[in-house]
PDB file of N, CA and C in Angstrom:
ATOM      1  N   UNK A   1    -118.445  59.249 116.960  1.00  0.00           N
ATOM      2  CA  UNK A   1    -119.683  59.021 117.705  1.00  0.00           C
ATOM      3  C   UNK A   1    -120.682  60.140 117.381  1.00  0.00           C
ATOM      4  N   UNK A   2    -121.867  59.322 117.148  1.00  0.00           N
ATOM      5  CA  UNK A   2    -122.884  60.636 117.068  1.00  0.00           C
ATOM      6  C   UNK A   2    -123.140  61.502 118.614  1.00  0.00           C
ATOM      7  N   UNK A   3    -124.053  62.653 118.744  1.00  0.00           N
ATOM      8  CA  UNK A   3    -124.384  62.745 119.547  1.00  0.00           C
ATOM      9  C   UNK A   3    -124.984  62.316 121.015  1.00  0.00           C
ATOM     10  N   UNK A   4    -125.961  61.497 119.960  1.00  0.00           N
ATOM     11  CA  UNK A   4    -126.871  60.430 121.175  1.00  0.00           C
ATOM     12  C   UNK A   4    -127.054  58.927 120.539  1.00  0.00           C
ATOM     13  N   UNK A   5    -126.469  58.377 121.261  1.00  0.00           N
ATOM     14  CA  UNK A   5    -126.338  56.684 121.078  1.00  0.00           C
ATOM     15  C   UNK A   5    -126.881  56.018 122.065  1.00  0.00           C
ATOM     16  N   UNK A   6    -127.930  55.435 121.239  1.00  0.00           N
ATOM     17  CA  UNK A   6    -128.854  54.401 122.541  1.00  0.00           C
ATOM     18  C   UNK A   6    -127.998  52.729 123.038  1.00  0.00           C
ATOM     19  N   UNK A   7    -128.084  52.462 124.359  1.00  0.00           N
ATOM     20  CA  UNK A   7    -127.307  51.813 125.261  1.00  0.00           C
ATOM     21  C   UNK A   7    -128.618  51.002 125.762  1.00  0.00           C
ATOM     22  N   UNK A   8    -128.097  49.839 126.276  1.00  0.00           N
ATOM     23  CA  UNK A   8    -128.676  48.926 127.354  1.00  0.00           C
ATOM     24  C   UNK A   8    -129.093  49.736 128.161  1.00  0.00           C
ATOM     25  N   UNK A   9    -130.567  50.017 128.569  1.00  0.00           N
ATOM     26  CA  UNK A   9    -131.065  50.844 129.811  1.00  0.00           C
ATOM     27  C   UNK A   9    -131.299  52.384 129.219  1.00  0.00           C
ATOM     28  N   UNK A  10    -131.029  52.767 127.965  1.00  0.00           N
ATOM     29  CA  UNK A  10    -130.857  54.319 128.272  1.00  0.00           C
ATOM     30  C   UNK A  10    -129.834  54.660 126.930  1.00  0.00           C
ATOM     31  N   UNK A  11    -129.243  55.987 127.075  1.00  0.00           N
ATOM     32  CA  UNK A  11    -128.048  56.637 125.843  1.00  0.00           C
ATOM     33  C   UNK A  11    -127.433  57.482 126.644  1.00  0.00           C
ATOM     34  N   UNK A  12    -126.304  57.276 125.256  1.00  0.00           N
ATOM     35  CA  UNK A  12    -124.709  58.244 126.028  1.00  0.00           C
ATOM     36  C   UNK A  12    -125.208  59.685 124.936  1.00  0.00           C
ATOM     37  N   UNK A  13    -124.353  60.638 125.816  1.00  0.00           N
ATOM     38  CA  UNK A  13    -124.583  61.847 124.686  1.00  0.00           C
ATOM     39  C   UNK A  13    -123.400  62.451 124.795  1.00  0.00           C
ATOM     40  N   UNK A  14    -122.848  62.451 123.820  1.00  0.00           N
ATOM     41  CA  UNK A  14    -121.539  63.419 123.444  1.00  0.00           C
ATOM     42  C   UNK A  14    -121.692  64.883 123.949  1.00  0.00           C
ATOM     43  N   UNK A  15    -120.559  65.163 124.329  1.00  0.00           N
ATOM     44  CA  UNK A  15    -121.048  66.900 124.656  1.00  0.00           C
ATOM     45  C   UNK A  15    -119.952  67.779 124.407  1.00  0.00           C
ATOM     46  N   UNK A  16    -120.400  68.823 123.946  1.00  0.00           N
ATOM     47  CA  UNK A  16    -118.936  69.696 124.273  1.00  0.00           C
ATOM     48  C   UNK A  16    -119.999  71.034 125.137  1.00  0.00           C
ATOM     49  N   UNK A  17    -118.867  71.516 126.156  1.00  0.00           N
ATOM     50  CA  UNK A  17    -119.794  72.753 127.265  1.00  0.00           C
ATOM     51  C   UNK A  17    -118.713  73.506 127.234  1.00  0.00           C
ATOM     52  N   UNK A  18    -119.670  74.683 127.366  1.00  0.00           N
ATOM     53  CA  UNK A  18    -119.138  76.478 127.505  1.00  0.00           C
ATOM     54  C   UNK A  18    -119.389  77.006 128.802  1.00  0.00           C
ATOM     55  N   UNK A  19    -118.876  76.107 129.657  1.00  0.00           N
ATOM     56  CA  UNK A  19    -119.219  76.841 131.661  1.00  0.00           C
ATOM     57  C   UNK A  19    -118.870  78.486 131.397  1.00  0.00           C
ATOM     58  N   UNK A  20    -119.528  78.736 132.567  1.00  0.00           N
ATOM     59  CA  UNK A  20    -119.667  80.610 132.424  1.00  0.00           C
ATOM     60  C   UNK A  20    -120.279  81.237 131.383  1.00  0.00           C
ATOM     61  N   UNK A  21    -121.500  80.440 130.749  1.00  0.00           N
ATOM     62  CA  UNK A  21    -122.215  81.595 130.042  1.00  0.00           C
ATOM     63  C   UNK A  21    -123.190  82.111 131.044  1.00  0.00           C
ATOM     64  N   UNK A  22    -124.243  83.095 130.261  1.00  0.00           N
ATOM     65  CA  UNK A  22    -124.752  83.793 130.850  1.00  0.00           C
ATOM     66  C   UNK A  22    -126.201  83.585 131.679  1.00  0.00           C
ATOM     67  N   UNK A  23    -126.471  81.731 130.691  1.00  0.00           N
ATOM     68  CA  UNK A  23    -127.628  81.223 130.830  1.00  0.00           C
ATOM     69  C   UNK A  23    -127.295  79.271 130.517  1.00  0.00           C
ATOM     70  N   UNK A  24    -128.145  78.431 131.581  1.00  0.00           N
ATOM     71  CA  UNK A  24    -127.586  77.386 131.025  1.00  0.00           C
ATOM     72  C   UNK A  24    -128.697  76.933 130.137  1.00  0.00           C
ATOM     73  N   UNK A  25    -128.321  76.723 128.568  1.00  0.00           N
ATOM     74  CA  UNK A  25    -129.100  76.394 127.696  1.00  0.00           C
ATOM     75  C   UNK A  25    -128.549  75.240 126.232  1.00  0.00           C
ATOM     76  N   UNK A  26    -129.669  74.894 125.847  1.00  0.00           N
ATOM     77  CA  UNK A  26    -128.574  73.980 124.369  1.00  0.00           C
ATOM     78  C   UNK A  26    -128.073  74.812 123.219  1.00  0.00           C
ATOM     79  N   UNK A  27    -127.228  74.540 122.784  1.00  0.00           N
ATOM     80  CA  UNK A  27    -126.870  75.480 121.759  1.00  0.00           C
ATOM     81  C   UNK A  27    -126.407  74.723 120.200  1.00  0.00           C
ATOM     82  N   UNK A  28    -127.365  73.889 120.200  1.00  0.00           N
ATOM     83  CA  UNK A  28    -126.736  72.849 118.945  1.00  0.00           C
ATOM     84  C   UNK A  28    -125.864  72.086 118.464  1.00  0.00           C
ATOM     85  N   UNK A  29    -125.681  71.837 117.412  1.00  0.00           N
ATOM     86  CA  UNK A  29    -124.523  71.024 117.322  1.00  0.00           C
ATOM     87  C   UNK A  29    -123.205  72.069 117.848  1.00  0.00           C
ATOM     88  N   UNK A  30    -121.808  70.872 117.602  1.00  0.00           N
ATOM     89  CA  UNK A  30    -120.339  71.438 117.942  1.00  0.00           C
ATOM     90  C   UNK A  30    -119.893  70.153 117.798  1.00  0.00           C
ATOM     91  N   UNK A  31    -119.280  70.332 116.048  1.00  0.00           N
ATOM     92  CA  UNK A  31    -119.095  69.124 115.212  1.00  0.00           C
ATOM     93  C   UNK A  31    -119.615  67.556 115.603  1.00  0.00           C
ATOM     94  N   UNK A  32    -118.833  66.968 116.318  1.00  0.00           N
ATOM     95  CA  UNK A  32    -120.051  65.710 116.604  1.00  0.00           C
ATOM     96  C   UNK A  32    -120.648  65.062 117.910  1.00  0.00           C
ATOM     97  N   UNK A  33    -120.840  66.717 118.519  1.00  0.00           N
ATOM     98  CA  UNK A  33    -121.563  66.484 119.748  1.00  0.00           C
ATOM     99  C   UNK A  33    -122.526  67.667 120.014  1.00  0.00           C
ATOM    100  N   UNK A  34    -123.340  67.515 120.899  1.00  0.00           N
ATOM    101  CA  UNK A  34    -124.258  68.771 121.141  1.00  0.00           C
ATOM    102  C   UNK A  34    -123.664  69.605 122.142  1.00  0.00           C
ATOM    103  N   UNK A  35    -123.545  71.088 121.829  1.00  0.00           N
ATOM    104  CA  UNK A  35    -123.485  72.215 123.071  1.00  0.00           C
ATOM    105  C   UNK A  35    -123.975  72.323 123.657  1.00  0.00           C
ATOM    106  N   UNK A  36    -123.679  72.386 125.185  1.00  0.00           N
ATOM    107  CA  UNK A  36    -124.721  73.062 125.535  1.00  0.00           C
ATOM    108  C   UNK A  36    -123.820  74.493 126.612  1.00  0.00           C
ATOM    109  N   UNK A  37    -124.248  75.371 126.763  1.00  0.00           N
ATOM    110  CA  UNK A  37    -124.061  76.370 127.690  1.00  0.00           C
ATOM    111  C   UNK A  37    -124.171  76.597 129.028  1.00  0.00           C
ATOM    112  N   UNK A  38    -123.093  76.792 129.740  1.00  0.00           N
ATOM    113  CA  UNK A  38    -123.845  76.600 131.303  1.00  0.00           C
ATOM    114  C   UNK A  38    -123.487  77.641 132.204  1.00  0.00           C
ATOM    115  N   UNK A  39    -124.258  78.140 133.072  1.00  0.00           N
ATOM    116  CA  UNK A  39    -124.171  78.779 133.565  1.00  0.00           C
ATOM    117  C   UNK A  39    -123.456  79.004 134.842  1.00  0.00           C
ATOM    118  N   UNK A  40    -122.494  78.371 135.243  1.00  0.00           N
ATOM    119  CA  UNK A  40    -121.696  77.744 136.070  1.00  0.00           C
ATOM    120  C   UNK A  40    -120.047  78.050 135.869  1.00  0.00           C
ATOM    121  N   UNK A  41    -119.795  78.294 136.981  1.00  0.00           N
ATOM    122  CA  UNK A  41    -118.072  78.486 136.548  1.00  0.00           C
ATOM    123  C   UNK A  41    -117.188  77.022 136.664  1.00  0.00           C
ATOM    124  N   UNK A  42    -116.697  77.089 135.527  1.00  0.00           N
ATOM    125  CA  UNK A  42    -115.871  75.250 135.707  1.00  0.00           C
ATOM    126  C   UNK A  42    -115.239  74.657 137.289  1.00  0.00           C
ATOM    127  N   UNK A  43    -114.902  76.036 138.109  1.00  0.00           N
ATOM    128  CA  UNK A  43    -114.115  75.422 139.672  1.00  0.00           C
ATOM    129  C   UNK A  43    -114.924  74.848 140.120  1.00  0.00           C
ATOM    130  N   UNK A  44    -114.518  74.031 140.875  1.00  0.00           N
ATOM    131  CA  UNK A  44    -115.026  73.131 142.192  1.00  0.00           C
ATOM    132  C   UNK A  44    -115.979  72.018 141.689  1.00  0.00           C
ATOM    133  N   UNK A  45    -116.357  71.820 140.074  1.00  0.00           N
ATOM    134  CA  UNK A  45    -116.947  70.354 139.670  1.00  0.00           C
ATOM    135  C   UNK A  45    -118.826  71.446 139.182  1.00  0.00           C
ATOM    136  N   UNK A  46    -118.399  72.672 140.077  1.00  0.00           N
ATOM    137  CA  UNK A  46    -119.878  73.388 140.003  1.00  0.00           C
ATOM    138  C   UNK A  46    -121.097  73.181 138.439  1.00  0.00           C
ATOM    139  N   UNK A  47    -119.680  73.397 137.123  1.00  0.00           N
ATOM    140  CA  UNK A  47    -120.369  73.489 136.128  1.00  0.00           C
ATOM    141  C   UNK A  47    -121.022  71.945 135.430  1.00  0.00           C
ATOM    142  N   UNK A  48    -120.275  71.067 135.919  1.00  0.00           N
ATOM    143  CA  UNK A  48    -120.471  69.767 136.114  1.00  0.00           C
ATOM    144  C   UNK A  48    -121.290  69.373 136.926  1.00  0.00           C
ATOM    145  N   UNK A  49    -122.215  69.616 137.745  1.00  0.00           N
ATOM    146  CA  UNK A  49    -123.160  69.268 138.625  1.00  0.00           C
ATOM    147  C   UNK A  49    -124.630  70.016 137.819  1.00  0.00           C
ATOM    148  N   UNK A  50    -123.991  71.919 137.442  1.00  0.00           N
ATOM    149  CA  UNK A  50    -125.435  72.187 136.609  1.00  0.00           C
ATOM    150  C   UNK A  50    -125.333  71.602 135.174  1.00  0.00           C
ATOM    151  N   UNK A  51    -124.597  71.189 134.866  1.00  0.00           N
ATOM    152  CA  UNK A  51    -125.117  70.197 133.429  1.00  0.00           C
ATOM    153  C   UNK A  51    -125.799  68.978 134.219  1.00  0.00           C
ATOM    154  N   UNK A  52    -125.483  68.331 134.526  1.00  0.00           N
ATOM    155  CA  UNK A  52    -125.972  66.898 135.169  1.00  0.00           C
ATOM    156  C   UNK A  52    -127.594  67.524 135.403  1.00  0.00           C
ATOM    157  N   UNK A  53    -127.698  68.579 136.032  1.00  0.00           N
ATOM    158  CA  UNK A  53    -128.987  69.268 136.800  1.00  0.00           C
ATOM    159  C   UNK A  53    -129.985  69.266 135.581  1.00  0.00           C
ATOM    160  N   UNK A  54    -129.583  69.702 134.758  1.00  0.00           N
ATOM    161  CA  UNK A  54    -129.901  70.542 133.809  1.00  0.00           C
ATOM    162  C   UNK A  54    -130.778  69.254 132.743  1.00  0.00           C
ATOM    163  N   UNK A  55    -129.615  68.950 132.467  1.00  0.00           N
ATOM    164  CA  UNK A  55    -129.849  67.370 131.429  1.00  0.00           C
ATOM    165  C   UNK A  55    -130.927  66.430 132.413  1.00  0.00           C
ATOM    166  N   UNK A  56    -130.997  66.192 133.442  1.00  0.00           N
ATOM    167  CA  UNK A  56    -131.981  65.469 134.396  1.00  0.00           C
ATOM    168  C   UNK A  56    -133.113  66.293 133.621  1.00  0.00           C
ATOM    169  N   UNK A  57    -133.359  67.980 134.233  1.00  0.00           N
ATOM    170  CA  UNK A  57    -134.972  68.322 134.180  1.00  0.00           C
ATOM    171  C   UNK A  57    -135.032  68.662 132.614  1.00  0.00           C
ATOM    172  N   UNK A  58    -134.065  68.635 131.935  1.00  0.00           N
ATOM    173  CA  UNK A  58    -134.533  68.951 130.394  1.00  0.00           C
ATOM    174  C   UNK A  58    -135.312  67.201 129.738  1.00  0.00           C
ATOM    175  N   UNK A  59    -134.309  66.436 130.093  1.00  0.00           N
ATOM    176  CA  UNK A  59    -134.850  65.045 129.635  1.00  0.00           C
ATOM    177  C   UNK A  59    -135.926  64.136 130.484  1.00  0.00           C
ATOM    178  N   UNK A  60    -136.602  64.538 131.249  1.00  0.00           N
ATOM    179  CA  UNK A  60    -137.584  64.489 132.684  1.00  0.00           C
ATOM    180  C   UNK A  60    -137.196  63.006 132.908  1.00  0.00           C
ATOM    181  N   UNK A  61    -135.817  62.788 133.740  1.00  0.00           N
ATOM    182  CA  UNK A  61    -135.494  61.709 134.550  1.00  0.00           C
ATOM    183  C   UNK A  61    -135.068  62.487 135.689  1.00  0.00           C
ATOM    184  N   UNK A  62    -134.788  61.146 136.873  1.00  0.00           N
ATOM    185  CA  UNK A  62    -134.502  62.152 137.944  1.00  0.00           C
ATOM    186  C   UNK A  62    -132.971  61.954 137.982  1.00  0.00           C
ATOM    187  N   UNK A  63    -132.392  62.899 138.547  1.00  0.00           N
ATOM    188  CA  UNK A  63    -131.191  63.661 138.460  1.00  0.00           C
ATOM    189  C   UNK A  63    -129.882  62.014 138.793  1.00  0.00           C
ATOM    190  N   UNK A  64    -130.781  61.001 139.936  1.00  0.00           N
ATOM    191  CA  UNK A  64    -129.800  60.123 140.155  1.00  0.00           C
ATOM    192  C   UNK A  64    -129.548  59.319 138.864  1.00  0.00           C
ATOM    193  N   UNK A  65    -130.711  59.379 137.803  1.00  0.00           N
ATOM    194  CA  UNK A  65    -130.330  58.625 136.620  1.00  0.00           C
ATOM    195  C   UNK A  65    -128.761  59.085 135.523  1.00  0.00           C
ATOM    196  N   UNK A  66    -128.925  60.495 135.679  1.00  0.00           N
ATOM    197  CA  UNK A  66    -127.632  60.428 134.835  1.00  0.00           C
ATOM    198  C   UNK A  66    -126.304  61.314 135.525  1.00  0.00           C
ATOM    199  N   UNK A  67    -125.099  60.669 135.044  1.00  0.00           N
ATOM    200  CA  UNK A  67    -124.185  60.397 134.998  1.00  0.00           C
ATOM    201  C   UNK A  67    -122.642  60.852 134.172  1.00  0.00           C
ATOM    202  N   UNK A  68    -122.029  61.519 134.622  1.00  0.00           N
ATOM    203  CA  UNK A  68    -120.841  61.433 133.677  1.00  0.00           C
ATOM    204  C   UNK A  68    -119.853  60.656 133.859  1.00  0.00           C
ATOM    205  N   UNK A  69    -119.556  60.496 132.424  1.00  0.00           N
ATOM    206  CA  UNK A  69    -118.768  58.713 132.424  1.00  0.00           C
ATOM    207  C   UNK A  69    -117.567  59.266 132.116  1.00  0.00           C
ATOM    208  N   UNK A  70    -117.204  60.510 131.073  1.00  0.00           N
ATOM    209  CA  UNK A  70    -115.955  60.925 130.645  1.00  0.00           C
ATOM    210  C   UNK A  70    -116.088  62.338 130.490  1.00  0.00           C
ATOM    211  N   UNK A  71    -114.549  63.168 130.977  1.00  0.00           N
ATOM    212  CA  UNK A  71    -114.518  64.308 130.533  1.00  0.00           C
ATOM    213  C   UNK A  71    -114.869  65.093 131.882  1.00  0.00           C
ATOM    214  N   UNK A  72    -114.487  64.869 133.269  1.00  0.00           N
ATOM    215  CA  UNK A  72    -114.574  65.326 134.054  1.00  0.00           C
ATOM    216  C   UNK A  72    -114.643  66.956 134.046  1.00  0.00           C
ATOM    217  N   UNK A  73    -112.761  67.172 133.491  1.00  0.00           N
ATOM    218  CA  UNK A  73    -111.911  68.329 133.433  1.00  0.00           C
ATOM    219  C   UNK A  73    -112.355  69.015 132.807  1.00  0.00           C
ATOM    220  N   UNK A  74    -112.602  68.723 131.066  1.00  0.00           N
ATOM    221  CA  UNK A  74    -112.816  68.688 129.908  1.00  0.00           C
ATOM    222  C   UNK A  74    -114.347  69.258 129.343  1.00  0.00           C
ATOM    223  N   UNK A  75    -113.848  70.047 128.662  1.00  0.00           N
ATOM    224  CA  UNK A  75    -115.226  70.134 127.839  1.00  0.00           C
ATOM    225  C   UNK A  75    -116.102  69.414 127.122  1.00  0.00           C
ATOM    226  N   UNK A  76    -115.315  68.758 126.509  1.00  0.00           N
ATOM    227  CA  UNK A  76    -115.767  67.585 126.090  1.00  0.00           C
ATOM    228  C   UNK A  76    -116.327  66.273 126.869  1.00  0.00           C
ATOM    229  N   UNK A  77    -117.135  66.006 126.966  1.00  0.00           N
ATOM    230  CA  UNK A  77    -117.757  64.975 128.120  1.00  0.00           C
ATOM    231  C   UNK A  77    -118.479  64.167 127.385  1.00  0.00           C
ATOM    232  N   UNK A  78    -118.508  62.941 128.426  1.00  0.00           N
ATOM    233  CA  UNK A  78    -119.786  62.152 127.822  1.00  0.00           C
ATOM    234  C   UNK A  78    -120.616  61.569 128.819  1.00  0.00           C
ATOM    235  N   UNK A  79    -121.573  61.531 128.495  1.00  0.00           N
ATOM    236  CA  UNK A  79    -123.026  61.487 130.128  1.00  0.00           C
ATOM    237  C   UNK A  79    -124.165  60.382 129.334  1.00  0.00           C
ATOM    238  N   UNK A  80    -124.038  59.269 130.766  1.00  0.00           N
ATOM    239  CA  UNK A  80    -125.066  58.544 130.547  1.00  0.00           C
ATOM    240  C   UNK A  80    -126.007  58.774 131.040  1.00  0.00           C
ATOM    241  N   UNK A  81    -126.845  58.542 130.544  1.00  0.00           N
ATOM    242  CA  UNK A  81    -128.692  58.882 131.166  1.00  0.00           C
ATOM    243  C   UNK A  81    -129.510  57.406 130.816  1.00  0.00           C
ATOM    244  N   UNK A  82    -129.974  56.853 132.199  1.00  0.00           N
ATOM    245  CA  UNK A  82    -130.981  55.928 132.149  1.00  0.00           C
ATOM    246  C   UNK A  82    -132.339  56.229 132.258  1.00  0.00           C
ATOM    247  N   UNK A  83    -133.019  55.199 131.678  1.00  0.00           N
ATOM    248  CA  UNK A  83    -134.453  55.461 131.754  1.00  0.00           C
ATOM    249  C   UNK A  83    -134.780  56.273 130.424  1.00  0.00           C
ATOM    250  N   UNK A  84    -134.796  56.553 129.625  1.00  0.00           N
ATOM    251  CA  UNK A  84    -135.195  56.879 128.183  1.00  0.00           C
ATOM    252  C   UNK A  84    -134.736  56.747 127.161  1.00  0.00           C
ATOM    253  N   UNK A  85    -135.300  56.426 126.341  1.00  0.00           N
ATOM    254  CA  UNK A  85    -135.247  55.959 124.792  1.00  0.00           C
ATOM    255  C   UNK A  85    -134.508  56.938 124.179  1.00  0.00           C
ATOM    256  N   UNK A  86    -134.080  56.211 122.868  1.00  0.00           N
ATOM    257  CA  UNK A  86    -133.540  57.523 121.701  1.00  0.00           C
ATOM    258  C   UNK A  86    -134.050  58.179 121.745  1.00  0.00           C
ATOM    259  N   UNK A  87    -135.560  57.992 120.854  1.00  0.00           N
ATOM    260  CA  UNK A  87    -136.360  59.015 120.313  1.00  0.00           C
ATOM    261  C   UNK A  87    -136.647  59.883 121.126  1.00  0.00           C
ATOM    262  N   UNK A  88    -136.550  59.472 122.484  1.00  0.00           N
ATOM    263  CA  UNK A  88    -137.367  60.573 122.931  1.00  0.00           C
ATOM    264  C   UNK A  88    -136.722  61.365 123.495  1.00  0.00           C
ATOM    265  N   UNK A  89    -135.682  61.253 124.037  1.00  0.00           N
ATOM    266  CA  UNK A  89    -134.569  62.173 124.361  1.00  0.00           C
ATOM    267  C   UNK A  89    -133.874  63.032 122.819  1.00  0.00           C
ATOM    268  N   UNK A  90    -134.251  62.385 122.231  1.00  0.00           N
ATOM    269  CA  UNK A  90    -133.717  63.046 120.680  1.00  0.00           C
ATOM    270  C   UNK A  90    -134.883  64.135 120.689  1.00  0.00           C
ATOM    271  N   UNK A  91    -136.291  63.650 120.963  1.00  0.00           N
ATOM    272  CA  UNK A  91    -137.706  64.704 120.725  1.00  0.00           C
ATOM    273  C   UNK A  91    -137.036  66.102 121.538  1.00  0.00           C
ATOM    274  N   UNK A  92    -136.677  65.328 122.902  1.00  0.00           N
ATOM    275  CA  UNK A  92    -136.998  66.638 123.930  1.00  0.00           C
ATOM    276  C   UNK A  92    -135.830  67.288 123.899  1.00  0.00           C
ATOM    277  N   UNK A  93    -134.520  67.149 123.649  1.00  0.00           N
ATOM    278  CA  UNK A  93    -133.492  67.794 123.188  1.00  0.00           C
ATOM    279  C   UNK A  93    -133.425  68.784 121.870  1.00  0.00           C
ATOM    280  N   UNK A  94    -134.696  68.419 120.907  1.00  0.00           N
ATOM    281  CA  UNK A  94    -134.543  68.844 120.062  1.00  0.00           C
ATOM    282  C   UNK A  94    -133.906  68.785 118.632  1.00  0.00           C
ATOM    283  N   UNK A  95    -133.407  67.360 118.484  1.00  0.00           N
ATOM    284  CA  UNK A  95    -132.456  67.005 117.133  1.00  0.00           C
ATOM    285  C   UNK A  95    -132.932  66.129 116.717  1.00  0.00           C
ATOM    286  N   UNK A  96    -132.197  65.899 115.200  1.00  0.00           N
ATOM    287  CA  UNK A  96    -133.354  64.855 114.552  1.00  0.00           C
ATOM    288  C   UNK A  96    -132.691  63.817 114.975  1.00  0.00           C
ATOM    289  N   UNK A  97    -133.493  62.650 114.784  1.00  0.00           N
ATOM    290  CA  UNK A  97    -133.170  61.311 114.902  1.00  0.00           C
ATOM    291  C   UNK A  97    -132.816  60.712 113.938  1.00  0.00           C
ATOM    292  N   UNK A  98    -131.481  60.632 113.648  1.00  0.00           N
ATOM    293  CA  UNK A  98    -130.955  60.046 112.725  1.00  0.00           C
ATOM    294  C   UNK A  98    -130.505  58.685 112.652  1.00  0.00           C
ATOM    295  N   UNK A  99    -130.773  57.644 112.293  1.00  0.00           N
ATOM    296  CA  UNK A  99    -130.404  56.544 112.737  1.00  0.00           C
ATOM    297  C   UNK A  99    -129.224  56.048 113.385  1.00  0.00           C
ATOM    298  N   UNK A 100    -128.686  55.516 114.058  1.00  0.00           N
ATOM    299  CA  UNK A 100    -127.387  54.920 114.405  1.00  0.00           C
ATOM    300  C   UNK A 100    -126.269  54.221 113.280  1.00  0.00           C
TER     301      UNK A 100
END
């Protein structure tokens, strides 16, 4: 799977996360998903709520639009987000748009 794959309504985005950094930010690829960094310690779902947070005001939907579908535990996750297009979540994330 690529990173970001556009869906009925919206796209899934592959992820792999580094809870407990120092800042929550993107950090590029991480083989075939995007990093991102969070500032959150993995207990209690915490670092999982500031990604969700995070991905809402970075991709300007509101927070009830997205979703994690897989990868609760896991670093590896995958999060749906409704209400925006490839491109443009590809623009505001920052990666190219590579076709599907």
């Amino acid at each position: 799977m690529i990173p970001l794959q556009a869906v009925p309504g919206g796209i899934l985005l592959q992820l792999h996360i580094q809870p407990g950094a120092s800042k929550t930010e993107l950090a590029g690829r991480h083989g075939d998903a995007l990093k991102i960094r969070v500032a959150s310690p993995p207990s209690d779902g915490r670092a999982n709520r500031e990604l969700l947070r995070y991905l809402s005001t970075i991709l300007g939907v509101p927070r009830a639009s997205v979703t994690l579908v897989r990868g609760e535990t896991g670093r590896r996750k995958i999060v749906s987000v409704g209400g925006i297009t490839r491109q443009d979540a590809a623009r505001r994330l920052g990666i190219e748009d590579a076709p599907e």
